[in-house]
C-alpha atoms as a PDB file:
ATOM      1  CA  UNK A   1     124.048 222.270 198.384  1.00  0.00           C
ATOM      2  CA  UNK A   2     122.250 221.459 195.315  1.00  0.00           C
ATOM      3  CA  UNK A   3     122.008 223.236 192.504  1.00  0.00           C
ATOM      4  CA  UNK A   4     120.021 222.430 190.144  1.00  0.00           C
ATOM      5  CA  UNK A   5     116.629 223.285 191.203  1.00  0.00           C
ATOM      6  CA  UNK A   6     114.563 223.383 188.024  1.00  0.00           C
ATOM      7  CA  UNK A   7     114.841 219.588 186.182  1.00  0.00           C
ATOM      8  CA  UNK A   8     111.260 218.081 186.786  1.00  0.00           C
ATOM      9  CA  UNK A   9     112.558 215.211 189.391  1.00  0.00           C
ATOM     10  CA  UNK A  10     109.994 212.688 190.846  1.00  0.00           C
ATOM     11  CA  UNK A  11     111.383 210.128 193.849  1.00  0.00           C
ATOM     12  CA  UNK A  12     109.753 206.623 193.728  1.00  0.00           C
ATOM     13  CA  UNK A  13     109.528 205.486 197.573  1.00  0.00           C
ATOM     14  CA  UNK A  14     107.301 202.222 198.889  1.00  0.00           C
ATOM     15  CA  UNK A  15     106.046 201.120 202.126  1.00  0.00           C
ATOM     16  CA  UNK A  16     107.525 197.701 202.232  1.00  0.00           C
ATOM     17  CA  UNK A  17     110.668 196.275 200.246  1.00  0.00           C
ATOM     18  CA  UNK A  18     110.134 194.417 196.883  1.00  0.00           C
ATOM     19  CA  UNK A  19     106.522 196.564 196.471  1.00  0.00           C
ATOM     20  CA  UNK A  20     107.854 197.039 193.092  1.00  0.00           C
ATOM     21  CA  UNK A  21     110.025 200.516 192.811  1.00  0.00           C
ATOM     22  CA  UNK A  22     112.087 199.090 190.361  1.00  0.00           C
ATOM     23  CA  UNK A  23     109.166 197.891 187.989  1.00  0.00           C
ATOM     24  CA  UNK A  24     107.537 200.902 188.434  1.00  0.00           C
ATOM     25  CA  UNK A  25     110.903 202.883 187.767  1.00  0.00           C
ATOM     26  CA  UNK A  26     111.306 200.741 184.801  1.00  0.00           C
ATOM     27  CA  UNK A  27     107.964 201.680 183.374  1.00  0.00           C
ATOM     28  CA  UNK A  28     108.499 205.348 184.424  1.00  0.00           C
ATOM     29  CA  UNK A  29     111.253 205.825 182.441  1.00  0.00           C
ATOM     30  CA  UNK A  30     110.041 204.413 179.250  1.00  0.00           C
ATOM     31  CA  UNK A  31     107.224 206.674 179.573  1.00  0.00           C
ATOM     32  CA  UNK A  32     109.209 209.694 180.080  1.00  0.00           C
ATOM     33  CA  UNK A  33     111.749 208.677 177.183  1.00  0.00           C
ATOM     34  CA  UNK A  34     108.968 208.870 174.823  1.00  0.00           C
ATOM     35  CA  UNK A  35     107.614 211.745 176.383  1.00  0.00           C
ATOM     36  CA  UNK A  36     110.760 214.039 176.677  1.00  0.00           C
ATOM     37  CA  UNK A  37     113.636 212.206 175.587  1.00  0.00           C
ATOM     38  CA  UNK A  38     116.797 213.087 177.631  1.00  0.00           C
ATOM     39  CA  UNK A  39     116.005 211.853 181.024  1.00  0.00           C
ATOM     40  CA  UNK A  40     117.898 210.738 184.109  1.00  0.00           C
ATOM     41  CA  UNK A  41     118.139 208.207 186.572  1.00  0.00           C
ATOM     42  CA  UNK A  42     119.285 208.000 190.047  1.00  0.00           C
ATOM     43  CA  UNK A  43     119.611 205.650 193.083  1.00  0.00           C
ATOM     44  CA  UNK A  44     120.765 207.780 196.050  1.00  0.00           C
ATOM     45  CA  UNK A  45     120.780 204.905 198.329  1.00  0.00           C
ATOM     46  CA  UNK A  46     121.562 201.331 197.081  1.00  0.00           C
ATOM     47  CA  UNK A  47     122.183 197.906 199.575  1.00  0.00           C
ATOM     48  CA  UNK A  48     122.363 195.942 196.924  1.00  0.00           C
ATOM     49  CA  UNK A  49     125.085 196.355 194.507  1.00  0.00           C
ATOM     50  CA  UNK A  50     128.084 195.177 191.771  1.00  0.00           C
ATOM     51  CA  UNK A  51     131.541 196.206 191.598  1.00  0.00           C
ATOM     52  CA  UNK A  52     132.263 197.700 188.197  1.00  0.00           C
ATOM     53  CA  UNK A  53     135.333 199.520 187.769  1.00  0.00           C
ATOM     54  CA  UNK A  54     136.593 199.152 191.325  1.00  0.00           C
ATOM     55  CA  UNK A  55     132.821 201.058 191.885  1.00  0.00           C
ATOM     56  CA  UNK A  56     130.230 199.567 193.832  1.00  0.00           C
ATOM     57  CA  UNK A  57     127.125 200.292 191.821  1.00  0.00           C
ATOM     58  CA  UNK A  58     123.505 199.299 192.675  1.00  0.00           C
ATOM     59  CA  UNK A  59     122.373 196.717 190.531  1.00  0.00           C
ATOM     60  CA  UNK A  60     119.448 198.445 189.389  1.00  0.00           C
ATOM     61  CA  UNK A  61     121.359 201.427 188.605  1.00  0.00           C
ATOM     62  CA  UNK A  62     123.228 199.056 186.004  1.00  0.00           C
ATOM     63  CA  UNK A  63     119.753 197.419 184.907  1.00  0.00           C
ATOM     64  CA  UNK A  64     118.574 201.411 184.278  1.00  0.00           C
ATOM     65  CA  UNK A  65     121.523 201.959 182.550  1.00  0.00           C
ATOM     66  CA  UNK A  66     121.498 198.937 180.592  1.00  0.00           C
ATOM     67  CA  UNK A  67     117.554 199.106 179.138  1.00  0.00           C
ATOM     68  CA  UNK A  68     117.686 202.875 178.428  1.00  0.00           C
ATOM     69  CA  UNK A  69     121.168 203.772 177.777  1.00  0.00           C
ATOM     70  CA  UNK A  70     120.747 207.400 179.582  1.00  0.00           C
ATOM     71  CA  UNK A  71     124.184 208.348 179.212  1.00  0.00           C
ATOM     72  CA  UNK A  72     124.671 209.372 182.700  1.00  0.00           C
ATOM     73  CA  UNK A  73     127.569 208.372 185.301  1.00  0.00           C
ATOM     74  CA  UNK A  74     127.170 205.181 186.978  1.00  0.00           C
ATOM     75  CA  UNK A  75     129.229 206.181 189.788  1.00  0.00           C
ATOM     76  CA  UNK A  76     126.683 209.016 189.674  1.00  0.00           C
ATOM     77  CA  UNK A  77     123.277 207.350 189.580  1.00  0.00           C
ATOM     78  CA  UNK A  78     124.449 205.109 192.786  1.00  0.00           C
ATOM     79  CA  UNK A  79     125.873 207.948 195.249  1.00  0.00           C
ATOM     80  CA  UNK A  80     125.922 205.913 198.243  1.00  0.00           C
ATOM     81  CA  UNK A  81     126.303 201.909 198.041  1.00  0.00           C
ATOM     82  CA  UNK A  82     125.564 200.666 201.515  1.00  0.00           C
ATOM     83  CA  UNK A  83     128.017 197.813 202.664  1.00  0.00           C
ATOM     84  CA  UNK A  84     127.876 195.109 205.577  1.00  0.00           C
ATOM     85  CA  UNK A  85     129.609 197.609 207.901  1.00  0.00           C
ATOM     86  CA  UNK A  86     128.471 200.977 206.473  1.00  0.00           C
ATOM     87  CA  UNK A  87     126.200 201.974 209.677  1.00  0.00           C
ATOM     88  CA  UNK A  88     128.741 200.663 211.855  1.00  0.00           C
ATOM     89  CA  UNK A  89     131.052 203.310 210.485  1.00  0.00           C
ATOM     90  CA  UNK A  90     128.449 205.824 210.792  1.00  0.00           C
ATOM     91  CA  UNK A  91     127.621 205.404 214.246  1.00  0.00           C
ATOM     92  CA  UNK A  92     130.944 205.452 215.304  1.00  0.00           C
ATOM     93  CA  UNK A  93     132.139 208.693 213.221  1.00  0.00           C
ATOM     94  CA  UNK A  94     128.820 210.573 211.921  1.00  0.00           C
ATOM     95  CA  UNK A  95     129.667 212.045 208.472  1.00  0.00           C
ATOM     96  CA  UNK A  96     125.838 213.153 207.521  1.00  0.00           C
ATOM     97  CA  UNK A  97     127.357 216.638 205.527  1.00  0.00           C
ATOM     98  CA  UNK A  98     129.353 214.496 202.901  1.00  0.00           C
ATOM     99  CA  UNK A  99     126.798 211.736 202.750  1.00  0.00           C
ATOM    100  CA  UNK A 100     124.720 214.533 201.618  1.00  0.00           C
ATOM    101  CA  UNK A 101     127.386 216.552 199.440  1.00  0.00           C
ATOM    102  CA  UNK A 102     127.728 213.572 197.685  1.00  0.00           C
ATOM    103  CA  UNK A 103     124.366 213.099 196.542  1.00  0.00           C
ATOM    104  CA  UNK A 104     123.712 216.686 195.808  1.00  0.00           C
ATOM    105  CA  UNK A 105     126.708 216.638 193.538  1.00  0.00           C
ATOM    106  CA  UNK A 106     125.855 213.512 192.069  1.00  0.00           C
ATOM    107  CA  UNK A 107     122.121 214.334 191.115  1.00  0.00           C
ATOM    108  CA  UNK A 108     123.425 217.637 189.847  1.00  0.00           C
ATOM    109  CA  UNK A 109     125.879 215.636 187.057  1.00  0.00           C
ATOM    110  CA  UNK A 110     122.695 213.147 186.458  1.00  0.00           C
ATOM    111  CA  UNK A 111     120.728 215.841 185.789  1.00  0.00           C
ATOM    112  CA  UNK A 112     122.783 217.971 183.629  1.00  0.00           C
ATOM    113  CA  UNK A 113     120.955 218.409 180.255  1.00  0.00           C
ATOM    114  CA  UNK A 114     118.030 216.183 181.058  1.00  0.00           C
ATOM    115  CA  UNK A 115     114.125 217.251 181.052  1.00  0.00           C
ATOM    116  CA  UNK A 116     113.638 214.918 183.600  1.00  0.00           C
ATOM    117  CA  UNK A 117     115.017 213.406 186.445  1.00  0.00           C
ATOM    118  CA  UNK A 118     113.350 209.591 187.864  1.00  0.00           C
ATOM    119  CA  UNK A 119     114.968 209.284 191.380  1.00  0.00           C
ATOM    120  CA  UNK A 120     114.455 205.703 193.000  1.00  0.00           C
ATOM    121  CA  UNK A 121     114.061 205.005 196.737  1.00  0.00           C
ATOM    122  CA  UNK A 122     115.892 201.705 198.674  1.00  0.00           C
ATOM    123  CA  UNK A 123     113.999 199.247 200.515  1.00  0.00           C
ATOM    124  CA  UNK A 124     110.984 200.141 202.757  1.00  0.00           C
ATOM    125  CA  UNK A 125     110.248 203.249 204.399  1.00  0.00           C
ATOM    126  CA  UNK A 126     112.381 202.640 207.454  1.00  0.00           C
ATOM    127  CA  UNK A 127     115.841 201.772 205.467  1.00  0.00           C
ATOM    128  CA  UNK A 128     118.014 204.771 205.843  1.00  0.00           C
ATOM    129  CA  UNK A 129     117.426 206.295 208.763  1.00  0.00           C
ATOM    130  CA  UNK A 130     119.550 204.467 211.105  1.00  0.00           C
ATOM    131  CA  UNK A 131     122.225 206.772 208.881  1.00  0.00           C
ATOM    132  CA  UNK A 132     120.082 209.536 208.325  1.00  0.00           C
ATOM    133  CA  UNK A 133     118.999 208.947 204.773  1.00  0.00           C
ATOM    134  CA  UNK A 134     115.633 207.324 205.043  1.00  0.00           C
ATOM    135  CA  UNK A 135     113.501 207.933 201.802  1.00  0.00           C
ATOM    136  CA  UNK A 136     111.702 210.706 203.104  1.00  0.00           C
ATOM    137  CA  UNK A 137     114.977 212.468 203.850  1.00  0.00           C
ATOM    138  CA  UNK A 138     116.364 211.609 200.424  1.00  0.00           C
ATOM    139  CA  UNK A 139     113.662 213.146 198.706  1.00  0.00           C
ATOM    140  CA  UNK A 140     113.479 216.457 200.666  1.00  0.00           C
ATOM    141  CA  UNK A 141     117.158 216.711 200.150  1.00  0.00           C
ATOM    142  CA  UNK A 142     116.436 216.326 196.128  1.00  0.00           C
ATOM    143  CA  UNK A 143     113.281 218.802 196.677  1.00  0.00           C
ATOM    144  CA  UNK A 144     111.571 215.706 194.899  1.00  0.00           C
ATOM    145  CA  UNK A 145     107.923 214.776 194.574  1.00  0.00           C
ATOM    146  CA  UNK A 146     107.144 211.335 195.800  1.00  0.00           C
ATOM    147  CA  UNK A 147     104.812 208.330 194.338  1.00  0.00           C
ATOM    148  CA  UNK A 148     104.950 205.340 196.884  1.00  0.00           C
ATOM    149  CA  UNK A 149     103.991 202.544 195.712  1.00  0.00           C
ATOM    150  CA  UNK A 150     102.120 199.988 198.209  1.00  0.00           C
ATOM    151  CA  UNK A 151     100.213 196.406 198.356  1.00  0.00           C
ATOM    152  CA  UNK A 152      98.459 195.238 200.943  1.00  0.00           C
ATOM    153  CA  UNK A 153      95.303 197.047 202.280  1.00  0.00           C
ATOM    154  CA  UNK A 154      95.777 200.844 200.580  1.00  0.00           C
ATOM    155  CA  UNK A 155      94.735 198.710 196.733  1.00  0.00           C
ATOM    156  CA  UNK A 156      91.461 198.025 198.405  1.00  0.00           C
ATOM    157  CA  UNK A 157      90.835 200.400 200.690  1.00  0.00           C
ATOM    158  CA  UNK A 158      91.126 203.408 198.313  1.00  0.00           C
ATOM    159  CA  UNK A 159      89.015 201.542 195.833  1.00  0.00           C
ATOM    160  CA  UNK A 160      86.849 201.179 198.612  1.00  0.00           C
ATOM    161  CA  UNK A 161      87.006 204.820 199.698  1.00  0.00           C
ATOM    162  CA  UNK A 162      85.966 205.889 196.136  1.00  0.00           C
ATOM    163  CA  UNK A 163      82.914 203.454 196.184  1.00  0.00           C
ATOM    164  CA  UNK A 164      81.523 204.618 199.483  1.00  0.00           C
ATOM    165  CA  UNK A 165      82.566 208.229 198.907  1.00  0.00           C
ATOM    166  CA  UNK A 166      84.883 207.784 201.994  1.00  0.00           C
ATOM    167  CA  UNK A 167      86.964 211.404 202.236  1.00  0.00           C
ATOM    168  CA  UNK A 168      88.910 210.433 205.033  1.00  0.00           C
ATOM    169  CA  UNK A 169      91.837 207.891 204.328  1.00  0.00           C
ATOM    170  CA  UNK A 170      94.741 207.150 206.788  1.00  0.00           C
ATOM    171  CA  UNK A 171      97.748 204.448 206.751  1.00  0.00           C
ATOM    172  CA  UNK A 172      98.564 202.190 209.278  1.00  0.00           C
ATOM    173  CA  UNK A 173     101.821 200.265 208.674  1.00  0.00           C
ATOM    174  CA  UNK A 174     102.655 197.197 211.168  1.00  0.00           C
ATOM    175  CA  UNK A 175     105.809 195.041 210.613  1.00  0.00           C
ATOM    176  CA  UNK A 176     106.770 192.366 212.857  1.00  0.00           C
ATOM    177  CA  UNK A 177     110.221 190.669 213.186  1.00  0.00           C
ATOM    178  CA  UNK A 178     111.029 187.577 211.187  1.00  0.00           C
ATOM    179  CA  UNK A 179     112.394 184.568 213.129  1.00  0.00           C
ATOM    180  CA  UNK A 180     111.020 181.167 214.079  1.00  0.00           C
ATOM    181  CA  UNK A 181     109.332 183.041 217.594  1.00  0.00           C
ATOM    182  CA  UNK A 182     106.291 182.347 218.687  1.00  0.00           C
ATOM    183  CA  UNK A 183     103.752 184.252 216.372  1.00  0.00           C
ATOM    184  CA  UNK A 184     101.776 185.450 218.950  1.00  0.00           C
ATOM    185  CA  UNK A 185     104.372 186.498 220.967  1.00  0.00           C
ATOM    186  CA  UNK A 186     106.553 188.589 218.697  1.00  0.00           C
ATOM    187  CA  UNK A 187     106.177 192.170 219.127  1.00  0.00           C
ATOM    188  CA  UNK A 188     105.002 194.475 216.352  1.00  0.00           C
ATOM    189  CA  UNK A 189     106.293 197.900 215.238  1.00  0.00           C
ATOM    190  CA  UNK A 190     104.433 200.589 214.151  1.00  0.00           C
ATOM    191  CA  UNK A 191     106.022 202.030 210.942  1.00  0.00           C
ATOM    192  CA  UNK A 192     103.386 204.906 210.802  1.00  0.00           C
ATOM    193  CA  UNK A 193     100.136 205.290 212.355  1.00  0.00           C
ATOM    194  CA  UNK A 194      97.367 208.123 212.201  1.00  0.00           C
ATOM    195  CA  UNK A 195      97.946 210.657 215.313  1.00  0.00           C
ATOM    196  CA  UNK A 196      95.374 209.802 218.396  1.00  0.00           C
ATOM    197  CA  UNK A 197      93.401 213.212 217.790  1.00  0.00           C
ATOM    198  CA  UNK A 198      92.463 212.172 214.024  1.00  0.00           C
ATOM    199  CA  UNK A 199      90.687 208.303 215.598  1.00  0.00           C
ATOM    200  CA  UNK A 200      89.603 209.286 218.990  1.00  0.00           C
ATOM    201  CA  UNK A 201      86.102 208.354 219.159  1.00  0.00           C
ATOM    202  CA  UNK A 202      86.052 207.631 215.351  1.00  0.00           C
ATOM    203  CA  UNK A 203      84.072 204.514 213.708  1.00  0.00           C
ATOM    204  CA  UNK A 204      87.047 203.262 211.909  1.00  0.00           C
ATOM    205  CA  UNK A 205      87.111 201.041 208.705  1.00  0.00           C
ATOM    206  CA  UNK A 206      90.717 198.994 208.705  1.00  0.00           C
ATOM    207  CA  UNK A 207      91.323 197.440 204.981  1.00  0.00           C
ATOM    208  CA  UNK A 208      93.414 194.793 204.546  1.00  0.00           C
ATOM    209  CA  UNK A 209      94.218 192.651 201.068  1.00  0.00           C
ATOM    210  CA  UNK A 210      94.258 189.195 203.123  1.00  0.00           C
ATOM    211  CA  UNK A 211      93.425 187.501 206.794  1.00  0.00           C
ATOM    212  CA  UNK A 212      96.067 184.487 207.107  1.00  0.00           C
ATOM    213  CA  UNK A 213      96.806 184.763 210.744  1.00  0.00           C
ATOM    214  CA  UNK A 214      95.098 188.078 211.412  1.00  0.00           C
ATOM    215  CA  UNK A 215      97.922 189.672 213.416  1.00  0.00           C
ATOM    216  CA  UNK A 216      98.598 192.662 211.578  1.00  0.00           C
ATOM    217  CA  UNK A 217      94.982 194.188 211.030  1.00  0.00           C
ATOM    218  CA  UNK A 218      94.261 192.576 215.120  1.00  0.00           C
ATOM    219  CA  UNK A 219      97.352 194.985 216.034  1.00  0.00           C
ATOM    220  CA  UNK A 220      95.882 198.050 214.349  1.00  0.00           C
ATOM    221  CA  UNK A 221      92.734 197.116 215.916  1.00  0.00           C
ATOM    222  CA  UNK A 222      93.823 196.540 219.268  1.00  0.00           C
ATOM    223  CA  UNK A 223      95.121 199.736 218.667  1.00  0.00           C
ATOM    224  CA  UNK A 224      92.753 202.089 217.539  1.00  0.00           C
ATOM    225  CA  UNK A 225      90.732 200.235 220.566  1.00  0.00           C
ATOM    226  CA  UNK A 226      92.938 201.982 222.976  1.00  0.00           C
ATOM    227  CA  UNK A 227      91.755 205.434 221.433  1.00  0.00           C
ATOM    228  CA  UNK A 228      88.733 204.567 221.961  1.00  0.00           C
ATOM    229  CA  UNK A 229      87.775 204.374 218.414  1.00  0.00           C
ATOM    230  CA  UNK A 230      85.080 202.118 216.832  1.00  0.00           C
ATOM    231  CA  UNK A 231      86.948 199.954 214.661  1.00  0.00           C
ATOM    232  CA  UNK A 232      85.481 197.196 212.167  1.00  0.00           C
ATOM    233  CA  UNK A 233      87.513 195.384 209.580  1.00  0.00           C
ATOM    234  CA  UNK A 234      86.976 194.298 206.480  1.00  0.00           C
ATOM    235  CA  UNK A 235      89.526 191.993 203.875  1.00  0.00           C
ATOM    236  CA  UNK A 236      89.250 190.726 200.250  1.00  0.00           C
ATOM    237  CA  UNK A 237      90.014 187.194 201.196  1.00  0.00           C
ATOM    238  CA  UNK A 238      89.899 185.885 204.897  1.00  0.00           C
ATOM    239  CA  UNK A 239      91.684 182.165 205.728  1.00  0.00           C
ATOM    240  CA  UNK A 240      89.747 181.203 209.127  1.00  0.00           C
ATOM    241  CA  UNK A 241      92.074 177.953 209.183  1.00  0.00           C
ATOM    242  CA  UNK A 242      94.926 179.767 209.059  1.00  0.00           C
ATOM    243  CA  UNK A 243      93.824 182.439 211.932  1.00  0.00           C
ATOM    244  CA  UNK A 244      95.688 182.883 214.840  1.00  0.00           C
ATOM    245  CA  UNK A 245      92.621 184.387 216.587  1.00  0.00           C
ATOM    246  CA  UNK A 246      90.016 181.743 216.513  1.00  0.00           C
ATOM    247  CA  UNK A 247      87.380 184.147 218.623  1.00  0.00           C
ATOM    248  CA  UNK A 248      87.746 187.119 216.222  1.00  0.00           C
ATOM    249  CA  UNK A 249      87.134 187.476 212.370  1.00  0.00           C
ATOM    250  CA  UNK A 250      86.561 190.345 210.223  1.00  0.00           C
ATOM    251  CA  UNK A 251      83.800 192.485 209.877  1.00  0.00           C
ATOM    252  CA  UNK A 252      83.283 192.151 206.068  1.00  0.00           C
ATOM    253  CA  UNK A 253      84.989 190.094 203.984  1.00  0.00           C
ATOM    254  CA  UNK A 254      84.994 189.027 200.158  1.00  0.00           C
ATOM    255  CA  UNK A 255      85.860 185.464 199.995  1.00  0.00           C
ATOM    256  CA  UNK A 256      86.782 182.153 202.639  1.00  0.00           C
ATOM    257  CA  UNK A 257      89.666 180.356 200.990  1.00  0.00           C
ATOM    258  CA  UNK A 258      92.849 178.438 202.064  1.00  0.00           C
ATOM    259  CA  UNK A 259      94.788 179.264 198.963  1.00  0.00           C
ATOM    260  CA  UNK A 260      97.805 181.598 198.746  1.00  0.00           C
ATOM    261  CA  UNK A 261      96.545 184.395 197.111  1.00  0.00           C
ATOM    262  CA  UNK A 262      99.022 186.431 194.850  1.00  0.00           C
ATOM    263  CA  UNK A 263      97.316 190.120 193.968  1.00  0.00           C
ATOM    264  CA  UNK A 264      98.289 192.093 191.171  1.00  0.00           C
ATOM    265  CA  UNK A 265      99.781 194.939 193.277  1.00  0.00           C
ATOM    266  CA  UNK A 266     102.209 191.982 194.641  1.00  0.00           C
ATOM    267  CA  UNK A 267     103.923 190.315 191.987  1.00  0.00           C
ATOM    268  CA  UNK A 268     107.828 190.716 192.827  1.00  0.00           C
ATOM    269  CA  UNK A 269     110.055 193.158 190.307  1.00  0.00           C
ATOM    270  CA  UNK A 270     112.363 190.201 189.282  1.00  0.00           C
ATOM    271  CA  UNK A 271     113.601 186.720 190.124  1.00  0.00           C
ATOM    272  CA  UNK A 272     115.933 186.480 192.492  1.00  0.00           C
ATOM    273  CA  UNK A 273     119.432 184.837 192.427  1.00  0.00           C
ATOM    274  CA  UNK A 274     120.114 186.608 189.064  1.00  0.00           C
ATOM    275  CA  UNK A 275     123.682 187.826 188.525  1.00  0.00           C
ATOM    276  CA  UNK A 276     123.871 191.475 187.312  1.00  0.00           C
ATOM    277  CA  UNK A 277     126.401 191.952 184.529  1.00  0.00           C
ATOM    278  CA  UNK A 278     128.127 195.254 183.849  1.00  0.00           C
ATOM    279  CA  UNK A 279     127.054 196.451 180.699  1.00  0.00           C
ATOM    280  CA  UNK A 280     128.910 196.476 177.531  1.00  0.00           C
ATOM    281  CA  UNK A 281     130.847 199.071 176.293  1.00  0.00           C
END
């Protein structure tokens, strides 16, 4: 159970993995440092970690630790360190109670004489639930607000949404599996889509950032198509060479090019390949 239930907490979640959590988190808690001065840190879930101490830590536990000296536990700010054959385990002997003891205890010794509590998501909004810890279950457990922090087509379609006084906004999230299969064969999954009732019917504007090979926004179309919505599409930068749908293109669209475009909203949290070191004294 936990018990502290009055440190201002916030939980920093994102729709895909390397969106940037850990940048964010980074400028977060400089922010709130200046702002209120004892604050806390926490990593519930971590797949990526170091072994200090004979303690698997999540590395950006460490790098938290490391800027802003918070004087918390390490052990503490990375509860649960997911290993190669963690959801194995899992599945084979469920032990969601301690999983969830142990993060409850742990926030409540992060937490201890802080104003503020920053409490940082893992991967995309799918990691975690095979195990029953997905991000939205982590922060309801903390009783946390959440900020999630996206790229793609939310940037431009809530600047758009603002411009054309648009008061409806909905998320459509489409991930396909990596591999070397056929593009246009590999099938999609719907992270989250807007319920049937809330499209049906509906002229429906689907924002994207980019149209390389146009399956993702053609999936969401295809979609909304088969609630008989009305949907038209529109993208800041559309690549007709690179398109794997030569008889479709988007309704509006900003600028033709065949560069790779890098937006702002995109640029990665670190470079990768860098070994985390545990930090001194």
């Amino acid at each position: 159970m936990l018990l502290n239930n009055t440190t201002p907490r916030v939980f920093i979640a994102a729709t895909r993995q390397n969106d940037g959590k850990t940048t964010n988190s980074l400028g977060l808690l400089a922010a709130l440092q200046a702002r209120f001065g004892q604050v806390g840190y926490i990593k519930p879930v971590g797949q990526r970690f170091v072994e200090i101490d004979a303690e698997k830590i999540d590395e950006d536990s460490v790098l938290m630790d490391r800027v802003f000296r918070l004087n918390c536990p390490l052990v503490d700010m990375s509860p649960i360190a997911v290993e190669p054959d963690f959801t194995r385990k899992y599945l084979q002997a469920a032990n969601y109670e301690t999983l969830v003891k142990r993060i409850h205890k742990a926030f409540d010794r992060v937490a201890w004489e802080k104003d503020f509590v920053l409490c940082e998501g893992t991967g995309h909004a799918g990691v975690g639930s095979v195990f029953d810890l997905s991000n939205a279950t982590v922060a309801r457990l903390l009783d946390a607000k959440v900020v999630i922090v996206t790229r793609g087509g939310i940037v431009p379609g809530g600047m758009l949404a603002e411009a054309l006084d648009i008061k409806h906004i909905l998320t459509a999230s489409v991930e396909f599996p990596a591999g070397n299969a056929p593009r246009l064969l590999a099938w999609p999954t719907f992270l989250q889509f807007p319920d049937e009732a809330l499209v049906r019917g509906r002229r429906v504007l689907i924002v994207d950032d980019v149209w390389t090979h146009g399956r993702h926004i053609m999936t969401v179309r295809g979609r909304l198509e088969a609630f008989n919505a009305r949907p038209e599409m529109a993208v800041l930068h559309y690549k007709p060479s690179a398109s794997l749908f030569p008889n479709h293109r988007p309704t509006y669209h900003a600028a033709l090019t065949d560069a790779f475009v890098v937006y702002p909203w995109e640029i990665d949290r670190k470079p990768r390949g860098v070994r985390m070191l545990a930090p001194e004294g």
